[in-house]
N, C-alpha and C. Protein backbone atom coordinates (compact mmCIF):
# COMPACT_ATOMS: atom_id res chain seq x y z
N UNK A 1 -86.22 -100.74 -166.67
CA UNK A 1 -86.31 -102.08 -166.12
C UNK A 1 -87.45 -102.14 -165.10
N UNK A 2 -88.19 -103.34 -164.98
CA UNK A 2 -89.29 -103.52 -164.21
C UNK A 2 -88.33 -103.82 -162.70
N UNK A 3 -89.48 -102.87 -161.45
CA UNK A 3 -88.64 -103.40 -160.73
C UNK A 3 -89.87 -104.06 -159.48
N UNK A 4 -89.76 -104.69 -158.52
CA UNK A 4 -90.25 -105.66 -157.86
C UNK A 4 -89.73 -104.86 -156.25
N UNK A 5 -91.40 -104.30 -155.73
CA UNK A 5 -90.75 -104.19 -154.09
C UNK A 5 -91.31 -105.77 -153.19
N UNK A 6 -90.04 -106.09 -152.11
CA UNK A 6 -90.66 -107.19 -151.83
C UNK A 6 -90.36 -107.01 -150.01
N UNK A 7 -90.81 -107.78 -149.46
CA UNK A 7 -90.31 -107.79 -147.68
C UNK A 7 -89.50 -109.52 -147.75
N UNK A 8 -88.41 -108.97 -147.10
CA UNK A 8 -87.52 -110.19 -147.27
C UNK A 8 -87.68 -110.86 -145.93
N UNK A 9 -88.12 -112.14 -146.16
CA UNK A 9 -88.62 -112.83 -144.74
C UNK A 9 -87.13 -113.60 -144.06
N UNK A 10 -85.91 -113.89 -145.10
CA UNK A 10 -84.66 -114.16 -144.28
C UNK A 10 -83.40 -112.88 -144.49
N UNK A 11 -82.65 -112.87 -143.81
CA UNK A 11 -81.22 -112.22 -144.07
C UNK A 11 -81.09 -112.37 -145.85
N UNK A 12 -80.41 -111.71 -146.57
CA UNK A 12 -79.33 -112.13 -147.77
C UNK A 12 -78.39 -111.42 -147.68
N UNK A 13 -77.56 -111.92 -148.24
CA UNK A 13 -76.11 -111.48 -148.30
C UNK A 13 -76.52 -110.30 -149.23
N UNK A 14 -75.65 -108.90 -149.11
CA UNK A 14 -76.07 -107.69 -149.70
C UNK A 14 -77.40 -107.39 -150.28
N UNK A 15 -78.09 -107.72 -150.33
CA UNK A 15 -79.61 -107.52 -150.39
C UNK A 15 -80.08 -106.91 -148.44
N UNK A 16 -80.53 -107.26 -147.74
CA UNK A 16 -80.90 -106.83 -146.29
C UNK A 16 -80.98 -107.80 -145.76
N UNK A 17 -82.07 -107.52 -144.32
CA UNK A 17 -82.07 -108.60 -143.03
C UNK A 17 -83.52 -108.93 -143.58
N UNK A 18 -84.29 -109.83 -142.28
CA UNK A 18 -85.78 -110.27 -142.73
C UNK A 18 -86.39 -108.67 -141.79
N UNK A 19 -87.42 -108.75 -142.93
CA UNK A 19 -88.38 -107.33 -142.77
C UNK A 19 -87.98 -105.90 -143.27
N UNK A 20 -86.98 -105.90 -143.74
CA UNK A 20 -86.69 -105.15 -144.94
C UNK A 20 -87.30 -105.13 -146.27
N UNK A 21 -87.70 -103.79 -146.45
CA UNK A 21 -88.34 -103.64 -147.43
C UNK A 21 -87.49 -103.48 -148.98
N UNK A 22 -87.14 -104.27 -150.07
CA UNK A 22 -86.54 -103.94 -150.86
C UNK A 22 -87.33 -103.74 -152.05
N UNK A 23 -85.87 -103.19 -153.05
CA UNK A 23 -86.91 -103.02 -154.26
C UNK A 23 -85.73 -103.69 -155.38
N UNK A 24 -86.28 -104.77 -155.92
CA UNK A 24 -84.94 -105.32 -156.68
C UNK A 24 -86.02 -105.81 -158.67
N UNK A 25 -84.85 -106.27 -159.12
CA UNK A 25 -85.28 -106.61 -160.32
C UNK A 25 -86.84 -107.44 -160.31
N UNK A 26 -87.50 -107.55 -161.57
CA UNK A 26 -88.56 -108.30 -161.31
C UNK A 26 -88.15 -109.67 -161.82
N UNK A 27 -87.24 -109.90 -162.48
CA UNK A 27 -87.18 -111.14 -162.98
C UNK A 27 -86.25 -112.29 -161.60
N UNK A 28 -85.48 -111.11 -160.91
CA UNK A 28 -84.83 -111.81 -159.42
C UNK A 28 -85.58 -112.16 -158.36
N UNK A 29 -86.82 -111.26 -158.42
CA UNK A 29 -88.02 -111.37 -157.55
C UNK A 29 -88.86 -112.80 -158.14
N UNK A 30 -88.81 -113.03 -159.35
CA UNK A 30 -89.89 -113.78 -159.81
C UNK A 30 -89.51 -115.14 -159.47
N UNK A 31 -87.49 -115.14 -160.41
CA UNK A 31 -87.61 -116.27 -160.63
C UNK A 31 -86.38 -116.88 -159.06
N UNK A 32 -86.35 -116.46 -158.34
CA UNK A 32 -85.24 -116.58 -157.20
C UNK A 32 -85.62 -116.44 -155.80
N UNK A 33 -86.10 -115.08 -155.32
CA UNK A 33 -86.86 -114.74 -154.15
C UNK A 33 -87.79 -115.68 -153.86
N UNK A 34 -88.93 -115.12 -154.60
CA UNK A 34 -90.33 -115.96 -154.53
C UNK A 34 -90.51 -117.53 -154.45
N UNK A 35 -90.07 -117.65 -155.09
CA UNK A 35 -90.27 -119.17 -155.30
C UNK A 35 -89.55 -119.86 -154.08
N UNK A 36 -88.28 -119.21 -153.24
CA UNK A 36 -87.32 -120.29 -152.45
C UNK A 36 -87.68 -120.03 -151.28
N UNK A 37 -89.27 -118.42 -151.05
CA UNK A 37 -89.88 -118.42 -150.06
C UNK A 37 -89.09 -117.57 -148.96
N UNK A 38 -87.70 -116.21 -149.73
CA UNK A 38 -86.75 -115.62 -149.01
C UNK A 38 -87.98 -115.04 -149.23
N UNK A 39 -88.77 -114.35 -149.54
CA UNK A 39 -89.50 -112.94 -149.64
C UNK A 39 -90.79 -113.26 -150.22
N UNK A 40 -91.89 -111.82 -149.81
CA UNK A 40 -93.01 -111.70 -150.02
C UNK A 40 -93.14 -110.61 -150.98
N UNK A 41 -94.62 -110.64 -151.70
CA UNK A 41 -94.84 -108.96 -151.90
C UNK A 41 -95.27 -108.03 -151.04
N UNK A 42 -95.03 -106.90 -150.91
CA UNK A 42 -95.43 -105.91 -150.37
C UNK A 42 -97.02 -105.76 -150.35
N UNK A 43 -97.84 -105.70 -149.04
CA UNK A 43 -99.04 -105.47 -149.21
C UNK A 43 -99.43 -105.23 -147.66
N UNK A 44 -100.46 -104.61 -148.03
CA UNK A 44 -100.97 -104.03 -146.58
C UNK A 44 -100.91 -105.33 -145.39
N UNK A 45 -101.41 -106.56 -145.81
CA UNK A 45 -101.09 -107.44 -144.57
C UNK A 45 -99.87 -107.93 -144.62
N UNK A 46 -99.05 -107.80 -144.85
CA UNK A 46 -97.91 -108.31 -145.09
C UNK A 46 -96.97 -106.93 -143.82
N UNK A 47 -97.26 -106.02 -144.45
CA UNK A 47 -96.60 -105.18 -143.69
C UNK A 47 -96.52 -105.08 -142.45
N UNK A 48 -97.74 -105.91 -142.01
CA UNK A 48 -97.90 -106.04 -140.21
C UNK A 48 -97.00 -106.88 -140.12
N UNK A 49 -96.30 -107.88 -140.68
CA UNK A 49 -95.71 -109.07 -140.68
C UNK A 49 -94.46 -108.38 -140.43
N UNK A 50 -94.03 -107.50 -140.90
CA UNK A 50 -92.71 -107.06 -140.86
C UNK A 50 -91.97 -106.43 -139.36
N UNK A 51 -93.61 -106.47 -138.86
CA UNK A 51 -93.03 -105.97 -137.88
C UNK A 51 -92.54 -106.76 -136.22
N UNK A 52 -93.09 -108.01 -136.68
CA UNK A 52 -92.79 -109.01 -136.16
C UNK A 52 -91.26 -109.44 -136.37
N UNK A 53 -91.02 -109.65 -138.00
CA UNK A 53 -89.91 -109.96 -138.69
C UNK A 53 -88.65 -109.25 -137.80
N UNK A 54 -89.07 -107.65 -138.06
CA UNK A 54 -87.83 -106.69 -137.53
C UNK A 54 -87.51 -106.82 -135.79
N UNK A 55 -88.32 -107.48 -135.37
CA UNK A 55 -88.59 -107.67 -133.68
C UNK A 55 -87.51 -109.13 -133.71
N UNK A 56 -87.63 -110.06 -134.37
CA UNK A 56 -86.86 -111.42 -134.48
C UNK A 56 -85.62 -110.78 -135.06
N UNK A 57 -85.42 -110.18 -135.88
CA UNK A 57 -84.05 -109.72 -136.90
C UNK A 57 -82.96 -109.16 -135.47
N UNK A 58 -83.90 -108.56 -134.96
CA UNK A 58 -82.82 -107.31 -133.46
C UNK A 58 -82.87 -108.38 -132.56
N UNK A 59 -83.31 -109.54 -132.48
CA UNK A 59 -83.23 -110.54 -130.94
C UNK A 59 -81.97 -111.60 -131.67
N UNK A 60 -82.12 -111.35 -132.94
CA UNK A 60 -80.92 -112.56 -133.23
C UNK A 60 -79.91 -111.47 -133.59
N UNK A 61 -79.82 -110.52 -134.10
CA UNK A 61 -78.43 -109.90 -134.46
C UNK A 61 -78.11 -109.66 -133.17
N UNK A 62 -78.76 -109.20 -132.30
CA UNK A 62 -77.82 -109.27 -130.76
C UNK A 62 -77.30 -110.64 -130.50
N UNK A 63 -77.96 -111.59 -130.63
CA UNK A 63 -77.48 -113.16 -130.09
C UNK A 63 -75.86 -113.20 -130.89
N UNK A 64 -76.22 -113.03 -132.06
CA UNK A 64 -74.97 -113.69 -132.87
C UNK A 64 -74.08 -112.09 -132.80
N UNK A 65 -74.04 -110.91 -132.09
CA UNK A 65 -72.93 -109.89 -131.97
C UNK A 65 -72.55 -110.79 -130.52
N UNK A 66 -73.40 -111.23 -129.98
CA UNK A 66 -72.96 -111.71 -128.15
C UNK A 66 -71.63 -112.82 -128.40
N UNK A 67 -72.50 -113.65 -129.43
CA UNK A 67 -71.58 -114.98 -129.49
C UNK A 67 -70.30 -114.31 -130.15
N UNK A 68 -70.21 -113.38 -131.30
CA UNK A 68 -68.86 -112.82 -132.31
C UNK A 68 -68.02 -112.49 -131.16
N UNK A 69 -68.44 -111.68 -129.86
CA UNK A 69 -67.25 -111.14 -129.30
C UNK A 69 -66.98 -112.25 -128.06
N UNK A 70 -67.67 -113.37 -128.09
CA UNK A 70 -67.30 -114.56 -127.30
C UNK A 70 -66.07 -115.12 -127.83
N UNK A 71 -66.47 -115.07 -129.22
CA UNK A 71 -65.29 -115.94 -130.33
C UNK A 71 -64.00 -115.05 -130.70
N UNK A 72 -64.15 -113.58 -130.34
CA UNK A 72 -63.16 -112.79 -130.39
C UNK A 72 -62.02 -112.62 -129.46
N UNK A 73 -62.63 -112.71 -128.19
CA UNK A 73 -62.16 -113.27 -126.73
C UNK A 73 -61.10 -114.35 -126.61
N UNK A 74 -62.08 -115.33 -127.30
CA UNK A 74 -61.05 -116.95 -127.10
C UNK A 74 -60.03 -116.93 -128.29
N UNK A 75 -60.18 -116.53 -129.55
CA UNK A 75 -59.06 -116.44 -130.49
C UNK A 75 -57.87 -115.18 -129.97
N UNK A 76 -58.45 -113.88 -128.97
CA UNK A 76 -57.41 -113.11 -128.80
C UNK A 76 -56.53 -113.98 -127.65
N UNK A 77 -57.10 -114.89 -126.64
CA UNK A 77 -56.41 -115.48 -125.95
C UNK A 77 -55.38 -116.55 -126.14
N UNK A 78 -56.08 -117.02 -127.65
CA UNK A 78 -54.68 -118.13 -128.08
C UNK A 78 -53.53 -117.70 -128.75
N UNK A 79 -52.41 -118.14 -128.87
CA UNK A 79 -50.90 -117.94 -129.43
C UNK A 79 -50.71 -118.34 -130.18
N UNK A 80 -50.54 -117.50 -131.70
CA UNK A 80 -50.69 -118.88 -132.62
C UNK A 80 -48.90 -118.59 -133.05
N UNK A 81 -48.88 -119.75 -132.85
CA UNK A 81 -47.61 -119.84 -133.68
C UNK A 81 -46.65 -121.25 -134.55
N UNK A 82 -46.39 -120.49 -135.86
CA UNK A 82 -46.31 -122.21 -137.02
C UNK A 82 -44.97 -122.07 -137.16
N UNK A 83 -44.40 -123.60 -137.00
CA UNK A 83 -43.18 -123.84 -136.88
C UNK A 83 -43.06 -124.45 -138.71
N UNK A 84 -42.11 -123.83 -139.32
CA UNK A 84 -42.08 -124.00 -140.50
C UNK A 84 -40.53 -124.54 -141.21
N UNK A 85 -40.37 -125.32 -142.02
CA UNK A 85 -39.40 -125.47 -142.23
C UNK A 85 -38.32 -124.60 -142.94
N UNK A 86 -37.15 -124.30 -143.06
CA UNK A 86 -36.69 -123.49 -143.58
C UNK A 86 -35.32 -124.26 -144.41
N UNK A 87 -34.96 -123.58 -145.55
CA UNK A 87 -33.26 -124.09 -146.15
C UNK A 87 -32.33 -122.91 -145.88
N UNK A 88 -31.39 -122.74 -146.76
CA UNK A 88 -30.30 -121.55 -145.97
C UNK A 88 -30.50 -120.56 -146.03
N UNK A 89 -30.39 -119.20 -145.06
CA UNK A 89 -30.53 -118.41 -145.07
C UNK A 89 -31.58 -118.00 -144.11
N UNK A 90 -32.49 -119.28 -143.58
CA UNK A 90 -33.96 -119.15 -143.30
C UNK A 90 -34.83 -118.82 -144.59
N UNK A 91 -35.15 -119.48 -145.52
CA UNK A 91 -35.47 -119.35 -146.72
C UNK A 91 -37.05 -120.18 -146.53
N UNK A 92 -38.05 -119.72 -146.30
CA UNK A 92 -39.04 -120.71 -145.71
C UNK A 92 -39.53 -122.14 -147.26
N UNK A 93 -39.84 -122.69 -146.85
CA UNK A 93 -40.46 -123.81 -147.77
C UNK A 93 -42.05 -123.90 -147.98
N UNK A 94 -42.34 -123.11 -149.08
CA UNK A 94 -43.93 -123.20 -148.86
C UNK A 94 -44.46 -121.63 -148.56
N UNK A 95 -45.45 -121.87 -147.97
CA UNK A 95 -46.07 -120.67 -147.54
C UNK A 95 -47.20 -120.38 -146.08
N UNK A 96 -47.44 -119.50 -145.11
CA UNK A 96 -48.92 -119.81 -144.47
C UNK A 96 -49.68 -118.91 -145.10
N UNK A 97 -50.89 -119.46 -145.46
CA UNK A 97 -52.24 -118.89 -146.36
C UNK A 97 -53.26 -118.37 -144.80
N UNK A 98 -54.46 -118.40 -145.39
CA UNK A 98 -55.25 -118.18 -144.55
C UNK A 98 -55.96 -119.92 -144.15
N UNK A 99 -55.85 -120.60 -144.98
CA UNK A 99 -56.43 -122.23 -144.82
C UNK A 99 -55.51 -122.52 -143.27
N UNK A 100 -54.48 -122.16 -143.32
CA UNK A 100 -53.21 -122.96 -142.31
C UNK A 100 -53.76 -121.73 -141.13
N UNK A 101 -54.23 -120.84 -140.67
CA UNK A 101 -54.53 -120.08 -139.66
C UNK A 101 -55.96 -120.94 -139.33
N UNK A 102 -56.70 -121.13 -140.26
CA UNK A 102 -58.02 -121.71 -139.89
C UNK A 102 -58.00 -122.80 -138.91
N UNK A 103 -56.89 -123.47 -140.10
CA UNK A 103 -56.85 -124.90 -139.44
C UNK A 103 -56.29 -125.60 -138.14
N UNK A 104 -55.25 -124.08 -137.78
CA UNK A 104 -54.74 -124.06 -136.46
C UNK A 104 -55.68 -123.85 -134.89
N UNK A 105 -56.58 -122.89 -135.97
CA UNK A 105 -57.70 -121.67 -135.12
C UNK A 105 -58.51 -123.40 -134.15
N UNK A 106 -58.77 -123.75 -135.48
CA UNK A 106 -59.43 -125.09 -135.17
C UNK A 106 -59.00 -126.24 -134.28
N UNK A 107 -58.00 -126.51 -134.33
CA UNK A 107 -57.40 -126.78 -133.55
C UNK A 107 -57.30 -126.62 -131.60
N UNK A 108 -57.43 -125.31 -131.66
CA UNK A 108 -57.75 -125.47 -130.19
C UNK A 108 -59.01 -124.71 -130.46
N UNK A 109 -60.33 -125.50 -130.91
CA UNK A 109 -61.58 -125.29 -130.50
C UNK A 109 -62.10 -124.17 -131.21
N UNK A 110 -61.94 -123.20 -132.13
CA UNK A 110 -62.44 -122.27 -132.91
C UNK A 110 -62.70 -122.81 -134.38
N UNK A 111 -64.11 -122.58 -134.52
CA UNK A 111 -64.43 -122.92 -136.01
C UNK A 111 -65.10 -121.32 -136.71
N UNK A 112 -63.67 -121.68 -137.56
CA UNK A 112 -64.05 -120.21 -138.44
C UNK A 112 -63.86 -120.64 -140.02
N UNK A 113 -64.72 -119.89 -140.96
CA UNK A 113 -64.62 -120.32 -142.48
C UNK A 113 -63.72 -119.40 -143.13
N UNK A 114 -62.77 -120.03 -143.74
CA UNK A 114 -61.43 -119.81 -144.97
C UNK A 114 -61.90 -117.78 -144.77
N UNK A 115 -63.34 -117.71 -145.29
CA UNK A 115 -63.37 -116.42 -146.03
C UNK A 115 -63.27 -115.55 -144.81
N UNK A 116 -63.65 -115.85 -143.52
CA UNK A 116 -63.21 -114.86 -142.50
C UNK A 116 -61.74 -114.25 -142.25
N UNK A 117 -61.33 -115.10 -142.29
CA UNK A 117 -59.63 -114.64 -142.55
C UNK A 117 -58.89 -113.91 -143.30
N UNK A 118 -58.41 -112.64 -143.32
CA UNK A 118 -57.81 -112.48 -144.98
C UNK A 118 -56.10 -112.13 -144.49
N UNK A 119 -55.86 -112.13 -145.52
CA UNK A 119 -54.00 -111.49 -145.38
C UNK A 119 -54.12 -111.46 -146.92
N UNK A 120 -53.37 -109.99 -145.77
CA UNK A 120 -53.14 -109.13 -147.74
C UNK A 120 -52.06 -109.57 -148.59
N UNK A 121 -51.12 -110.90 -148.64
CA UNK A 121 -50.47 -111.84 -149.25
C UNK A 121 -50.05 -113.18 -148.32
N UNK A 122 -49.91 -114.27 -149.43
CA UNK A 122 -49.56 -115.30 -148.45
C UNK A 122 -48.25 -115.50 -147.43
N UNK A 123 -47.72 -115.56 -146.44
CA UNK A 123 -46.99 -114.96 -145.69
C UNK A 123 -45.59 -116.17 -146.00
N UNK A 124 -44.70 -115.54 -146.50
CA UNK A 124 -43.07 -116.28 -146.98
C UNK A 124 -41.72 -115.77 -146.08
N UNK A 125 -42.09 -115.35 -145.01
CA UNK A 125 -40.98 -115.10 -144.55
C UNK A 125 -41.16 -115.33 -142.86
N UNK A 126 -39.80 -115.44 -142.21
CA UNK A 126 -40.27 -115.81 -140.45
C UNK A 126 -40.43 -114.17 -139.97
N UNK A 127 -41.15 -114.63 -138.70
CA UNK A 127 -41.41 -113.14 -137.89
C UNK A 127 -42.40 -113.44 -137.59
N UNK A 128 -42.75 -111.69 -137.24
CA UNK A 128 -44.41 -111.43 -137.25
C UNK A 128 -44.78 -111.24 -137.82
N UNK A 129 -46.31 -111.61 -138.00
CA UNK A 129 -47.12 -111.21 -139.18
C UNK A 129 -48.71 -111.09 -138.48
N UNK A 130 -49.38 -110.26 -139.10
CA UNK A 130 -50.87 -109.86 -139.20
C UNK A 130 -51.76 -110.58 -139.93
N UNK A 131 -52.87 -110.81 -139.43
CA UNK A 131 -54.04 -111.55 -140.16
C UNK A 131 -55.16 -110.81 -139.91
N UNK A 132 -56.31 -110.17 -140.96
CA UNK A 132 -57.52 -109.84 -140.49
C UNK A 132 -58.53 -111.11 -140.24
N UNK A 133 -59.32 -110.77 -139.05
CA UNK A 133 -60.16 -111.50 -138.52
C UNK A 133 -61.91 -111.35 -138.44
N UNK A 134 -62.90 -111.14 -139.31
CA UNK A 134 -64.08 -110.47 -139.54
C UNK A 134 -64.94 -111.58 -139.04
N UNK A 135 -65.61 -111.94 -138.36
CA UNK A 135 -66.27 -112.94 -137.16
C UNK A 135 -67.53 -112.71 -137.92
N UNK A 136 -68.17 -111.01 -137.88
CA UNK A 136 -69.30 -110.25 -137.90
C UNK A 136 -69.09 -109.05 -138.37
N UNK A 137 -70.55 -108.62 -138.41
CA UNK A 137 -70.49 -107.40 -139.31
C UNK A 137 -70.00 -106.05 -138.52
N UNK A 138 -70.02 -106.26 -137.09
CA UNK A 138 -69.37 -105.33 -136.42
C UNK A 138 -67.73 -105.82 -135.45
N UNK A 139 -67.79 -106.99 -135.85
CA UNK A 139 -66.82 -107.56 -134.95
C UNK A 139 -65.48 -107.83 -135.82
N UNK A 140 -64.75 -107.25 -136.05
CA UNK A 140 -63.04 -107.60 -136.67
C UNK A 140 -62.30 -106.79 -136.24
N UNK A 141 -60.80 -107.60 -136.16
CA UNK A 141 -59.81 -107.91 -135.73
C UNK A 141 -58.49 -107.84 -136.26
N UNK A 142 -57.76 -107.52 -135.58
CA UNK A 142 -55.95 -108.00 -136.30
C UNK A 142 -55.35 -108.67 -134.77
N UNK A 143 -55.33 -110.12 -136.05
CA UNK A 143 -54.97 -111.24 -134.95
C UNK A 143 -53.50 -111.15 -135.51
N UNK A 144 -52.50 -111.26 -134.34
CA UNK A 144 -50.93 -111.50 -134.88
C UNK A 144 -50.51 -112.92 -134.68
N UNK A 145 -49.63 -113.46 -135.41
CA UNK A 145 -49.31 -114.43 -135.17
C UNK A 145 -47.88 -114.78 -135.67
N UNK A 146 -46.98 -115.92 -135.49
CA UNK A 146 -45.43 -115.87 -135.47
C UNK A 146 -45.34 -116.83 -136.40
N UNK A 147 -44.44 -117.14 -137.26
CA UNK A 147 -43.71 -117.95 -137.99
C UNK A 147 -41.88 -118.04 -137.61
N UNK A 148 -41.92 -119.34 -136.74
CA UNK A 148 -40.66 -119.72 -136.44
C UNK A 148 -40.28 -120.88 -137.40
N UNK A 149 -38.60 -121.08 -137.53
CA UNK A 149 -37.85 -122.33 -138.14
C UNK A 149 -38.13 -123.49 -137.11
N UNK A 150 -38.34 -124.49 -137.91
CA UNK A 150 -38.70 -125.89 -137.00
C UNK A 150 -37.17 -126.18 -136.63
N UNK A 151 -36.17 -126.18 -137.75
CA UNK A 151 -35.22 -126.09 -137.66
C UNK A 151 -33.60 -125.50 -137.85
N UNK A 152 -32.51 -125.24 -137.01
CA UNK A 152 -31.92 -124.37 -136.91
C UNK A 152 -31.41 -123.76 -138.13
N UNK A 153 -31.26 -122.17 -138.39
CA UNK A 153 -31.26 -121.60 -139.43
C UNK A 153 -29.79 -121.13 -139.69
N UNK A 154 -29.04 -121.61 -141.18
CA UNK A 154 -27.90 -121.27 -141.03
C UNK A 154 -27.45 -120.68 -142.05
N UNK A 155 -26.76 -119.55 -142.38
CA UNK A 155 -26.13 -118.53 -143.52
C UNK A 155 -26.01 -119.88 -144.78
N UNK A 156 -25.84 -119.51 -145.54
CA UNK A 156 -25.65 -120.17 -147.21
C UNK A 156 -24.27 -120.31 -147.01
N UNK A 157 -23.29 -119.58 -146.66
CA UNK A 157 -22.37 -119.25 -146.75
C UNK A 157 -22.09 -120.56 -145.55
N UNK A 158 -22.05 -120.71 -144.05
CA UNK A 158 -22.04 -121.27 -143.30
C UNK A 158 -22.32 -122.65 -143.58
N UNK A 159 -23.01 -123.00 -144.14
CA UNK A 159 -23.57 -124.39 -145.24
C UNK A 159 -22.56 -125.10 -146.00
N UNK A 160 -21.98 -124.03 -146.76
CA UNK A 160 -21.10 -124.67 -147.55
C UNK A 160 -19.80 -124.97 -147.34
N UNK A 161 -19.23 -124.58 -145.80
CA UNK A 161 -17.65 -124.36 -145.44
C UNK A 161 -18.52 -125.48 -144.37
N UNK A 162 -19.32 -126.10 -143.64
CA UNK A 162 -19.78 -127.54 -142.83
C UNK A 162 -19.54 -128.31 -143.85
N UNK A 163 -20.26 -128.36 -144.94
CA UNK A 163 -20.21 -129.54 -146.01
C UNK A 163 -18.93 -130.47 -146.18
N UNK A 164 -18.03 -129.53 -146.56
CA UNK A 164 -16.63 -130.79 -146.97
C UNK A 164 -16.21 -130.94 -145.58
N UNK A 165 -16.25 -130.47 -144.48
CA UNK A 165 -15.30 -130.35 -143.41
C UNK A 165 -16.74 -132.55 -142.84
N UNK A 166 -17.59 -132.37 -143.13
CA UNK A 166 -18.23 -133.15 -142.82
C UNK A 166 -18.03 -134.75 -143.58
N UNK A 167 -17.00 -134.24 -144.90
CA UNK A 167 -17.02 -135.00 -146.03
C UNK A 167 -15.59 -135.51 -145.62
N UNK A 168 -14.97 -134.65 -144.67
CA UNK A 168 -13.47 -135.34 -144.62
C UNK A 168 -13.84 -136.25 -143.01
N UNK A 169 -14.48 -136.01 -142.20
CA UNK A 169 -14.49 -136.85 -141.34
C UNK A 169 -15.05 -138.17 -141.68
């Protein structure tokens, strides 16, 4: 396969940062890179360029590690906790995903996207529970958070000996 070295003038996702030197397909270089102006070819003046590039790449990955553990700070300081409905037994209704942590996060002032969040299943039961939190590439977390009954939780069994006693009054 033909392959294409290029200096990447922005970040990409698994590819590198800007001023990284890569070496990728030629047809990804031709018809994707080049043209949208992420990257150059490799060439003697170009290479001075990079070194500018890698000077901007280390002034902003510090900016945005400064701001990740700003945002790590204020989410470890909030309490999250979702009041959920439950039927007998405490049997929850539904589920919390990672959308319903976001949207809480958001709530008092944190804007974070769906994919930062993960849980290793959607969470169906009350208690505690764990959420990973990945801000940045050096910055993650295990944020805890609670799932309480909105309302009072009562045996199956307890349910059904209220029922008629409710039916004769």
């Amino acid at each position: 396969m033909a392959q294409a070295n290029l200096l990447l003038l922005q970040p990409i996702t698994n590819l590198g940062n800007e001023g990284d030197e890569v070496s990728v397909k030629a047809g990804y270089a031709r018809n994707y890179l080049l043209p949208r102006g992420l990257a150059i070819p490799v060439t003697r003046a170009n290479r001075k360029q990079v070194e500018v590039l890698r000077k901007r790449a280390e002034e902003r990955e510090a900016r945005e590690l400064e701001a990740a553990q700003a945002v790590q700070a204020k989410i470890e300081s909030i309490s999250l906790v979702f009041a959920v409905k439950t039927g007998p037994g405490g049997k929850m209704f539904g589920a919390i995903t990672t959308q319903n942590i976001v949207d809480r996060l958001a709530e008092e002032g944190v804007e974070l996207e769906k994919k930062q969040v993960s849980l290793p299943n959607p969470v169906h039961s009350l208690g505690q529970h764990e959420a990973r939190i990945r801000i940045h590439s050096k910055v993650s977390f295990d944020k805890s958070f609670e799932v309480v009954s909105e309302n009072p939780i009562e045996d199956a069994e307890g349910q059904s000996e209220a029922a008629p006693a409710e039916q004769q009054a």
